[in-house]
C-alpha atoms as a PDB file:
ATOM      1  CA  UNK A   1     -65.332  27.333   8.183  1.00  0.00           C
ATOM      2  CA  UNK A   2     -64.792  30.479   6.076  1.00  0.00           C
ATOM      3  CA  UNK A   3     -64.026  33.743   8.258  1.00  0.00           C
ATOM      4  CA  UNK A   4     -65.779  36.533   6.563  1.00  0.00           C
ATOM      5  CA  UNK A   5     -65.608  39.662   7.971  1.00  0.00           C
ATOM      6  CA  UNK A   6     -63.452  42.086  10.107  1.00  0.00           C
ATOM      7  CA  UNK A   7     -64.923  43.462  13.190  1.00  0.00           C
ATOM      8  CA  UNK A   8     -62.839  45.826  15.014  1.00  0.00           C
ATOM      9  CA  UNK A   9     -59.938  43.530  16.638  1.00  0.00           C
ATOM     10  CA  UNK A  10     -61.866  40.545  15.694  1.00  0.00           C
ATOM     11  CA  UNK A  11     -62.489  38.189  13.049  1.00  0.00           C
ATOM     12  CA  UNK A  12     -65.701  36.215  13.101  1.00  0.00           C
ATOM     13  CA  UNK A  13     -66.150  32.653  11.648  1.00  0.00           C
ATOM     14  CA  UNK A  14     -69.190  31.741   9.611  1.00  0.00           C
ATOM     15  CA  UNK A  15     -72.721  30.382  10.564  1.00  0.00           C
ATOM     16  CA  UNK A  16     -71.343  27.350   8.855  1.00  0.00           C
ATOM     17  CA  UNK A  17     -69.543  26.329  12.169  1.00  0.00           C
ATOM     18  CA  UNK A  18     -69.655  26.105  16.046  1.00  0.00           C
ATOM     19  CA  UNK A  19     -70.344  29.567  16.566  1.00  0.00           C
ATOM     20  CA  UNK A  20     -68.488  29.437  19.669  1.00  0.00           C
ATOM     21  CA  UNK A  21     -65.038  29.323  17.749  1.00  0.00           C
ATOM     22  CA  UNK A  22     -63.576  32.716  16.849  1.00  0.00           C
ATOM     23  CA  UNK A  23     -60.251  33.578  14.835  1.00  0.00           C
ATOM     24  CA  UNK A  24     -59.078  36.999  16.830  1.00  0.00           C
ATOM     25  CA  UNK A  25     -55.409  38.310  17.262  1.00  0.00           C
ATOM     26  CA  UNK A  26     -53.890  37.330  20.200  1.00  0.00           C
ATOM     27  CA  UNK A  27     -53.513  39.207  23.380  1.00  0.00           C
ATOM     28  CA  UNK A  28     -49.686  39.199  25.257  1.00  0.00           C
ATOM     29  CA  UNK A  29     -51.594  37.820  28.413  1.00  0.00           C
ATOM     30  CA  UNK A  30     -52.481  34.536  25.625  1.00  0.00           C
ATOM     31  CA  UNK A  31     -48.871  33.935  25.498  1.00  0.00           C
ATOM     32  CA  UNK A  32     -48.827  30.827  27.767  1.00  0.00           C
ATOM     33  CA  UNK A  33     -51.435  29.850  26.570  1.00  0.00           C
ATOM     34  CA  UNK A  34     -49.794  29.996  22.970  1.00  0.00           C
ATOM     35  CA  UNK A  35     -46.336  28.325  24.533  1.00  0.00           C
ATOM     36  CA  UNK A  36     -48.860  25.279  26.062  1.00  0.00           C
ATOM     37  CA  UNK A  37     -50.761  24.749  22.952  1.00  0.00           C
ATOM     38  CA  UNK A  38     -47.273  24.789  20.986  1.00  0.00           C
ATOM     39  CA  UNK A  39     -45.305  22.072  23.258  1.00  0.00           C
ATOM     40  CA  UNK A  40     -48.777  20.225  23.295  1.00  0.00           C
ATOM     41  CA  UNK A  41     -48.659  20.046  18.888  1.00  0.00           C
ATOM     42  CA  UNK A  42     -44.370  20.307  18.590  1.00  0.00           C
ATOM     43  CA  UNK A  43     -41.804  18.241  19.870  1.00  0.00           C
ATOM     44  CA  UNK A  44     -37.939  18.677  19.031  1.00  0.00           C
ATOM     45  CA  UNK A  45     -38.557  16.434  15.971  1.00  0.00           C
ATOM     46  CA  UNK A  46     -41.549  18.745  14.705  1.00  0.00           C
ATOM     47  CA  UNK A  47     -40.167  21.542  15.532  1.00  0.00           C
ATOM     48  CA  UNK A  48     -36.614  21.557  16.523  1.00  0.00           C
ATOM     49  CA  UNK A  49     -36.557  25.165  18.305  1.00  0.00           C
ATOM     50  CA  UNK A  50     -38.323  22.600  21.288  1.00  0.00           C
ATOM     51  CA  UNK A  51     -35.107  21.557  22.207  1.00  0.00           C
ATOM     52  CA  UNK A  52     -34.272  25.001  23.561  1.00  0.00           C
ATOM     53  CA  UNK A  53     -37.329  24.689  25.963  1.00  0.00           C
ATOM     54  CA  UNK A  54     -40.329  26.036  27.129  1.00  0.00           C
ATOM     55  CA  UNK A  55     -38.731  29.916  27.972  1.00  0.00           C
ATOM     56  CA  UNK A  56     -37.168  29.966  24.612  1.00  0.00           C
ATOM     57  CA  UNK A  57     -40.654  28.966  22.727  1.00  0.00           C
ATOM     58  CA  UNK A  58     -42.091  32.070  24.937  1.00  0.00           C
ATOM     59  CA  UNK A  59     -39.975  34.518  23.921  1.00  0.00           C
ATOM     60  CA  UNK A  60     -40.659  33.432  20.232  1.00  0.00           C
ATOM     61  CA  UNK A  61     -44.357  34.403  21.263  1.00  0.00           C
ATOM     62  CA  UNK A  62     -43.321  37.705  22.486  1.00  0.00           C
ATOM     63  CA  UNK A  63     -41.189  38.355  19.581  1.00  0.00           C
ATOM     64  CA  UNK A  64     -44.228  37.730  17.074  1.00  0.00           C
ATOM     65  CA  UNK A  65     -47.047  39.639  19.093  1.00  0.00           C
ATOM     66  CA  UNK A  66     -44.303  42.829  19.371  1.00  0.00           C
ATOM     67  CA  UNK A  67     -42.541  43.018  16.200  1.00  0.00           C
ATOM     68  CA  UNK A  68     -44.250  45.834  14.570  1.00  0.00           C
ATOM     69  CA  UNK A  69     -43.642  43.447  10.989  1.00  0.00           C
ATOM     70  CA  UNK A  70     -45.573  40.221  11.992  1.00  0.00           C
ATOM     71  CA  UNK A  71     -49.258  39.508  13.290  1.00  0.00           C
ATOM     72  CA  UNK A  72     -50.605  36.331  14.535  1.00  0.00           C
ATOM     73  CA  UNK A  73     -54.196  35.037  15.187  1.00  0.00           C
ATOM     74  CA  UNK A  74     -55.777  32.350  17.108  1.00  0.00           C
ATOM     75  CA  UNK A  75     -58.624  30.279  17.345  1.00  0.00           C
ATOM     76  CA  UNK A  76     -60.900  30.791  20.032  1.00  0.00           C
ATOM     77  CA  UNK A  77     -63.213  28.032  21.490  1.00  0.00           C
ATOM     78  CA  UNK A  78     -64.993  29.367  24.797  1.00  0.00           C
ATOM     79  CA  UNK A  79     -61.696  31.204  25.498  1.00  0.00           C
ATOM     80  CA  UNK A  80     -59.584  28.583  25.136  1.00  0.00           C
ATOM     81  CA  UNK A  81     -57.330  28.736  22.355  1.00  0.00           C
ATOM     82  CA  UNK A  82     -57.298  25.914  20.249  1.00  0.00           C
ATOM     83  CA  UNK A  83     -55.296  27.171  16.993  1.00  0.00           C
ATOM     84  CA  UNK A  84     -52.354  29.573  16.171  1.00  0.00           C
ATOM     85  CA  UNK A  85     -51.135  31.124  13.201  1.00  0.00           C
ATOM     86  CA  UNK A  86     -47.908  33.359  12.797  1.00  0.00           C
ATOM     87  CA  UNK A  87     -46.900  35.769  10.046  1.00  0.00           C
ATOM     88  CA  UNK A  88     -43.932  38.145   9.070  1.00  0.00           C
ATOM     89  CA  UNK A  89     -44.566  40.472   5.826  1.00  0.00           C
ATOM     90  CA  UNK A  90     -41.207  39.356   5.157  1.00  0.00           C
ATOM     91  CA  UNK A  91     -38.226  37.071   5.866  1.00  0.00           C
ATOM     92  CA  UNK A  92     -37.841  37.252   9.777  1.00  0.00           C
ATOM     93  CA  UNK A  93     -34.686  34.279  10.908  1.00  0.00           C
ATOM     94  CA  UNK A  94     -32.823  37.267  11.510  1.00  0.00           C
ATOM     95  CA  UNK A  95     -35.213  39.180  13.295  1.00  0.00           C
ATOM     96  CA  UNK A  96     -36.485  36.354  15.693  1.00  0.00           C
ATOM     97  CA  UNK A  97     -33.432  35.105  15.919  1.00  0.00           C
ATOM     98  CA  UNK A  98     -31.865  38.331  17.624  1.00  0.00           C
ATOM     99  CA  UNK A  99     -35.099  39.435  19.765  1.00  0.00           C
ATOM    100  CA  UNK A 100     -34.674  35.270  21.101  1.00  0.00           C
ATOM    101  CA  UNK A 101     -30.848  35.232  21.471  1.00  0.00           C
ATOM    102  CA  UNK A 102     -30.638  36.101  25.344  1.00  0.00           C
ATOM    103  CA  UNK A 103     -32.930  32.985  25.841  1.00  0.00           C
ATOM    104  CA  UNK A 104     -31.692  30.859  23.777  1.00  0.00           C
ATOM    105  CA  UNK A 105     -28.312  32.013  25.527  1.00  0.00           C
ATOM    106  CA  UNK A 106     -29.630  31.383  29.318  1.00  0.00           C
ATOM    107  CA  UNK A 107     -31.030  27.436  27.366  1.00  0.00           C
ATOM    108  CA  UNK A 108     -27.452  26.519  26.878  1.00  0.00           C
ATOM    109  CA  UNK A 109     -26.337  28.129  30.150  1.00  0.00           C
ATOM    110  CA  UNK A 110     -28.807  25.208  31.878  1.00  0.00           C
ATOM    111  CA  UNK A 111     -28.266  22.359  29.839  1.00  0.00           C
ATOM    112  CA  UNK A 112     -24.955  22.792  28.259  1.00  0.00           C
ATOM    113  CA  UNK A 113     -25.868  19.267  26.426  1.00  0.00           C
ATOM    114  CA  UNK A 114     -27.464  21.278  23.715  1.00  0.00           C
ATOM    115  CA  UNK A 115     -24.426  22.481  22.091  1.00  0.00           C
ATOM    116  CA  UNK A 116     -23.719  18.932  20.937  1.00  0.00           C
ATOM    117  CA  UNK A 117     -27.399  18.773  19.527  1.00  0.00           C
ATOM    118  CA  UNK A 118     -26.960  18.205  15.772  1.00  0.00           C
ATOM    119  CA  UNK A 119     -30.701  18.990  15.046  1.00  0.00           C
ATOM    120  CA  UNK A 120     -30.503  22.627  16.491  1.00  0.00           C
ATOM    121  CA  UNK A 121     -27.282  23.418  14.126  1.00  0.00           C
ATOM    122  CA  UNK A 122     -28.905  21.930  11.186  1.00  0.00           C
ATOM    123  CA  UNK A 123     -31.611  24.125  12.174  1.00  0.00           C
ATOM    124  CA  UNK A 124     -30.174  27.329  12.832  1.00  0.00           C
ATOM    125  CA  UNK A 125     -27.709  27.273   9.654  1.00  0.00           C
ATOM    126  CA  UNK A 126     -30.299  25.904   7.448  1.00  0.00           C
ATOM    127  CA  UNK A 127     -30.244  27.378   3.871  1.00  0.00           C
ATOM    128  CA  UNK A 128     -33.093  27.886   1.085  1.00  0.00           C
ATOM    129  CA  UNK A 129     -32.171  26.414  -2.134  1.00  0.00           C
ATOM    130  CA  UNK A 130     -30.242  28.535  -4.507  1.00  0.00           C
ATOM    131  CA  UNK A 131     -32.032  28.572  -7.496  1.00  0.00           C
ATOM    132  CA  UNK A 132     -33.170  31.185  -9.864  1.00  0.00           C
ATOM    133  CA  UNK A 133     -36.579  31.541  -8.457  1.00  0.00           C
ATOM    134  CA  UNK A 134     -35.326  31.902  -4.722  1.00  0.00           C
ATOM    135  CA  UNK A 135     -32.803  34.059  -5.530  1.00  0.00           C
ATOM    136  CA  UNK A 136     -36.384  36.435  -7.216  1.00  0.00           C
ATOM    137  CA  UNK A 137     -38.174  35.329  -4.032  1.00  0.00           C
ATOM    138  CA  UNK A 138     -35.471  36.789  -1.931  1.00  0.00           C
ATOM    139  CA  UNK A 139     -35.584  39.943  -3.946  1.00  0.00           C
ATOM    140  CA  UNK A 140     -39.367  40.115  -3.940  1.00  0.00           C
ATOM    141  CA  UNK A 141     -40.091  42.477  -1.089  1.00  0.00           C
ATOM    142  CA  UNK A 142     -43.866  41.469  -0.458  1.00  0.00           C
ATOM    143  CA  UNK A 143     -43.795  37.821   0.161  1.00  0.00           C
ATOM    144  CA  UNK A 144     -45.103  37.079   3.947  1.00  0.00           C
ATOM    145  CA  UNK A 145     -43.884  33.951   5.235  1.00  0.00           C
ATOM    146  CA  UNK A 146     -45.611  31.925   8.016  1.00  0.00           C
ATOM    147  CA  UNK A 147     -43.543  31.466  11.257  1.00  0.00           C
ATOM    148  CA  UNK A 148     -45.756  29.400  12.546  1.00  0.00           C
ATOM    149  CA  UNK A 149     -49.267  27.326  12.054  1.00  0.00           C
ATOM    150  CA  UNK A 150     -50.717  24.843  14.994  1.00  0.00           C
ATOM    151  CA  UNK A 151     -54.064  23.082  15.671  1.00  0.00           C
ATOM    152  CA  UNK A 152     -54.558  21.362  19.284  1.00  0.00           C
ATOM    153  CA  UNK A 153     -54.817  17.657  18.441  1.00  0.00           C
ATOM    154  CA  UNK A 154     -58.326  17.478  20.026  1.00  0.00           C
ATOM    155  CA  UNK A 155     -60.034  19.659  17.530  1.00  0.00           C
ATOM    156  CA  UNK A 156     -58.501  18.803  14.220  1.00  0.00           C
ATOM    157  CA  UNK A 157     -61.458  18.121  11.615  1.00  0.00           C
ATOM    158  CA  UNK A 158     -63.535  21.117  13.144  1.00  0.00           C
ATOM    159  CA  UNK A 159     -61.900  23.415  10.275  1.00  0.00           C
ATOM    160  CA  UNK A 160     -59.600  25.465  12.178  1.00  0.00           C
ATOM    161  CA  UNK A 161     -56.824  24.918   9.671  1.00  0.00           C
ATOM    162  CA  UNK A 162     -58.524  26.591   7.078  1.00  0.00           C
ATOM    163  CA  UNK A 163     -60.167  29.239   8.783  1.00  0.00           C
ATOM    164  CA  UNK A 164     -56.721  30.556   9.580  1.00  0.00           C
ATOM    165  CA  UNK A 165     -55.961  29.970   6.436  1.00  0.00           C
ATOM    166  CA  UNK A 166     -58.589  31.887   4.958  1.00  0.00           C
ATOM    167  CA  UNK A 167     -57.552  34.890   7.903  1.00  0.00           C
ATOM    168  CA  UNK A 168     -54.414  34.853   6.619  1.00  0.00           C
ATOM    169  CA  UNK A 169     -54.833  35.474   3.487  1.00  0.00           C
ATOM    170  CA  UNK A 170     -57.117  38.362   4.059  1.00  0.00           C
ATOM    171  CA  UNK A 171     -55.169  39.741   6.345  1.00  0.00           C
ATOM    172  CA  UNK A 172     -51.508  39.744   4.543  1.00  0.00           C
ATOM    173  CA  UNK A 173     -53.994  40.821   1.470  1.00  0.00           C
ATOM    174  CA  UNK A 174     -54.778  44.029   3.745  1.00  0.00           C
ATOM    175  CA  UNK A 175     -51.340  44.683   4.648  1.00  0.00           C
ATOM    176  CA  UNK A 176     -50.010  44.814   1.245  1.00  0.00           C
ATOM    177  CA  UNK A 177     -48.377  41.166   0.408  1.00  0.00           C
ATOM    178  CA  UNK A 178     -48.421  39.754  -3.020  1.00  0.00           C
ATOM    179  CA  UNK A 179     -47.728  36.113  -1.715  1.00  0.00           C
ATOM    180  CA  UNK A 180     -47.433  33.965   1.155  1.00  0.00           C
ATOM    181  CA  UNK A 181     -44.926  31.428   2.157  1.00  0.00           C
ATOM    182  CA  UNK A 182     -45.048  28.553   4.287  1.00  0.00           C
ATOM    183  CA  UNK A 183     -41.805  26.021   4.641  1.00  0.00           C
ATOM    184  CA  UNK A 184     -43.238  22.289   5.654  1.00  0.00           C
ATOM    185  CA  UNK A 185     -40.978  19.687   6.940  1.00  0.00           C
ATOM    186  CA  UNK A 186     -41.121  17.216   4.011  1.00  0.00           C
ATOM    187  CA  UNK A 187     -41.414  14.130   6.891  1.00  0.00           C
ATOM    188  CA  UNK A 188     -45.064  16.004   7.866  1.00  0.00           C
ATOM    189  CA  UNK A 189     -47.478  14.364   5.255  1.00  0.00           C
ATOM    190  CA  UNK A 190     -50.792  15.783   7.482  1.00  0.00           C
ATOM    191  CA  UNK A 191     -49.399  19.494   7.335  1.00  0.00           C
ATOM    192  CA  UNK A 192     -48.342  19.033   3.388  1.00  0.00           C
ATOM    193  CA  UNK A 193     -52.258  17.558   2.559  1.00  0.00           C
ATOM    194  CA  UNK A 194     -53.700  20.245   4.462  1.00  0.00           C
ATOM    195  CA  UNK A 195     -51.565  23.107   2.667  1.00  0.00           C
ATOM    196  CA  UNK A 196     -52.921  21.541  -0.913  1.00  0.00           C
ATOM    197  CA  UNK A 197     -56.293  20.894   0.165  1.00  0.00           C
ATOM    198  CA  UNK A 198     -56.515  24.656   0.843  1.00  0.00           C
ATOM    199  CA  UNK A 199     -54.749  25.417  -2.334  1.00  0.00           C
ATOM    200  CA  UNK A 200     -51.534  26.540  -1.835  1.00  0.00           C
ATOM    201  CA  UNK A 201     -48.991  25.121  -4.057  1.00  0.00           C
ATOM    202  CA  UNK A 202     -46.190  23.142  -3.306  1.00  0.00           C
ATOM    203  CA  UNK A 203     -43.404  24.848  -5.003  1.00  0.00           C
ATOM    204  CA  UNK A 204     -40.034  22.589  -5.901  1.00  0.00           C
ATOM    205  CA  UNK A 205     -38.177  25.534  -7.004  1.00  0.00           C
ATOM    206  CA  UNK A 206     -37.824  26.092  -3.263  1.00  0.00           C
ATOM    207  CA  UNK A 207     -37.449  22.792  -2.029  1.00  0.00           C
ATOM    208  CA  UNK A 208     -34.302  22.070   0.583  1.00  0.00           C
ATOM    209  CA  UNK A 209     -33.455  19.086   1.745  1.00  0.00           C
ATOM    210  CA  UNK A 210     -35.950  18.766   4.857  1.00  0.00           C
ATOM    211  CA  UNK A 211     -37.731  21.338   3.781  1.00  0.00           C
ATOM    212  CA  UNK A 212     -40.760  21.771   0.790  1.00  0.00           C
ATOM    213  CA  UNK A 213     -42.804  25.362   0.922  1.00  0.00           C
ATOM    214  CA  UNK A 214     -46.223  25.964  -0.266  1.00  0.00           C
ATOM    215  CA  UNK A 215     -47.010  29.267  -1.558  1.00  0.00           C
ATOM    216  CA  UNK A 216     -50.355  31.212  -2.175  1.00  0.00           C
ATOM    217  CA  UNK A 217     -50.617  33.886  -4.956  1.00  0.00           C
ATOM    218  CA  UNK A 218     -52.443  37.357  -4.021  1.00  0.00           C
ATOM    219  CA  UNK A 219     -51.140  38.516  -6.596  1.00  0.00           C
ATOM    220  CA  UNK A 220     -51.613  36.127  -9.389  1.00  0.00           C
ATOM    221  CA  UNK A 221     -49.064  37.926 -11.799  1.00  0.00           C
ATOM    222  CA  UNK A 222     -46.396  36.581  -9.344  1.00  0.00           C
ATOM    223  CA  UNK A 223     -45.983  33.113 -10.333  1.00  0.00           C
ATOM    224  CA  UNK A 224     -45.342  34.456 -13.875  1.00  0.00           C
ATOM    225  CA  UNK A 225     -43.004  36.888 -12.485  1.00  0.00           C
ATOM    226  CA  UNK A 226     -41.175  35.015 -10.626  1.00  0.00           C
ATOM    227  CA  UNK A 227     -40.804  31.848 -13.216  1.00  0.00           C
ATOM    228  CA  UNK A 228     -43.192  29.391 -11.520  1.00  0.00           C
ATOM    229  CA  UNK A 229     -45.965  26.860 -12.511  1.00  0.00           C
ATOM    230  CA  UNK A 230     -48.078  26.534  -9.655  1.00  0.00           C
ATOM    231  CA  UNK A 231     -49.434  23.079  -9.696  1.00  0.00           C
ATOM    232  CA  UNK A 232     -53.523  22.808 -11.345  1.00  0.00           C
END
C-alpha cells in the first residue's frame, strides 16, 4: 500500500489495496477508539505506560492530537480504525510527560501498588546512550521521533504498517524534519523486521539497553553529519 496524495484533511491509499482503508488524521471524538485499539496491541510488557491504565493511555491520546508539535494518523477500514501512528517534530518525554502527570497522579492515587512497579521506574528514568552521535542527535533540532506506531492484530499483512510509514514520512517531510526516529524494544523482533523491511536503519550508535532505534534519512546529508553508517 503506498499513500500517494494529500487531499484536504485526508490521505488516500493506492488502487493497489482495499480501497476501503484510508490513512487520515485522527479526530478527538477517535480517541477511544485509539485507547481500545492500543490496550488491544500493548500490554505492560509492550508498552509499560499500560500499567498506569486505561485513563492514563487516554490522556496520552489527548496530549498527541492537541500539542500544537505532534500529529498522528490512523488507518481507516469502514470507519473503524485499525492502525495508529504518533509523531513529535522533536523530543517530547518532557512534554507528554507533564500534559499526563495529573493522570498518572489520580493512577497511583487508585492502586497505590504501582509505586513498587520496577518496570514503570525503569521506564520513566530511562536514558539514551551517551555517545557522540546522540549527544549530535540531541543537538539536531529537526529529528521527529515516533511516540507511537500500532496495527490491530486482525489486519496485520494488509500493509497498514507501511502505509503509515510511507504517511509519515511525507508528512514530517512537509513539516520541515530532516530525520525520523523510532525507539523499538529490542525483545520485539516483529516491530524491528518491519522497521528494516521499510528501510529504516537500525542505528547502534543509539542503542540502550532495552532499547534499539531505527532512523529514516530525509535529509540524506544527515547520516554524514551526524557520523553514521546507515546499514546497505
Amino acid at each position: 500500500m503506498k499513500v500517494y496524495w494529500w487531499n484536504g484533511d485526508l490521505l488516500v491509499n493506492s488502487k493497489e489495496t482495499n480501497p476501503a482503508v484510508v490513512v487520515r488524521p485522527p479526530r478527538i471524538d477517535d480517541i477511544p477508539a485509539l485507547t481500545d485499539l492500543h490496550l488491544a496491541c500493548f500490554g505492560p510488557d509492550e508498552h509499560v505506560p499500560v500499567l498506569l491504565g486505561r485513563d492514563y493511555i487516554k490522556a496520552s491520546y489527548q496530549w498527541l492530537l492537541n500539542d500544537e508539535d505532534c500529529y498522528s494518523l490512523v488507518a481507516d477500514l469502514d470507519g473503524r480504525i485499525i492502525g495508529v501512528v504518533g509523531v513529535c517534530d522533536g523530543p517530547y518525554t518532557l512534554s507528554m510527560f507533564m500534559a499526563c502527570l495529573p493522570e498518572m497522579g489520580r493512577s497511583f492515587l487508585r492502586s497505590p501498588g504501582l509505586a513498587l512497579e520496577k518496570r514503570l521506574w525503569r521506564r520513566l528514568t530511562r536514558q539514551s546512550a551517551d555517545t557522540e552521535v546522540s549527544r549530535k542527535l540531541a543537538a539536531e533540532q529537526e529529528i521527529a521521533q515516533v511516540t507511537i506506531i500500532a496495527v490491530d492484530g486482525a489486519n496485520r499483512g494488509m500493509g497498514i504498517f507501511p502505509a503509515l510509514v510511507d504517511a509519515v514520512q511525507a508528512r514530517s517531510r512537509e513539516r520541515g524534519s530532516r530525520a525520523i526516529q523510532s525507539g523499538v524494544y529490542k525483545f520485539n523482533q516483529p516491530s524491528r523486521k518491519a522497521f528494516t523491511k521499510v528501510g529504516w536503519s537500525e542505528t547502534p550508535e543509539l542503542e540502550t539497553n532495552d532499547t534499539v532505534f531505527f532512523l529514516h534519512y530525509i535529509d540524506p546529508q544527515l547520516p554524514r553529519e551526524l557520523g553514521i553508517r546507515p546499514a546497505a
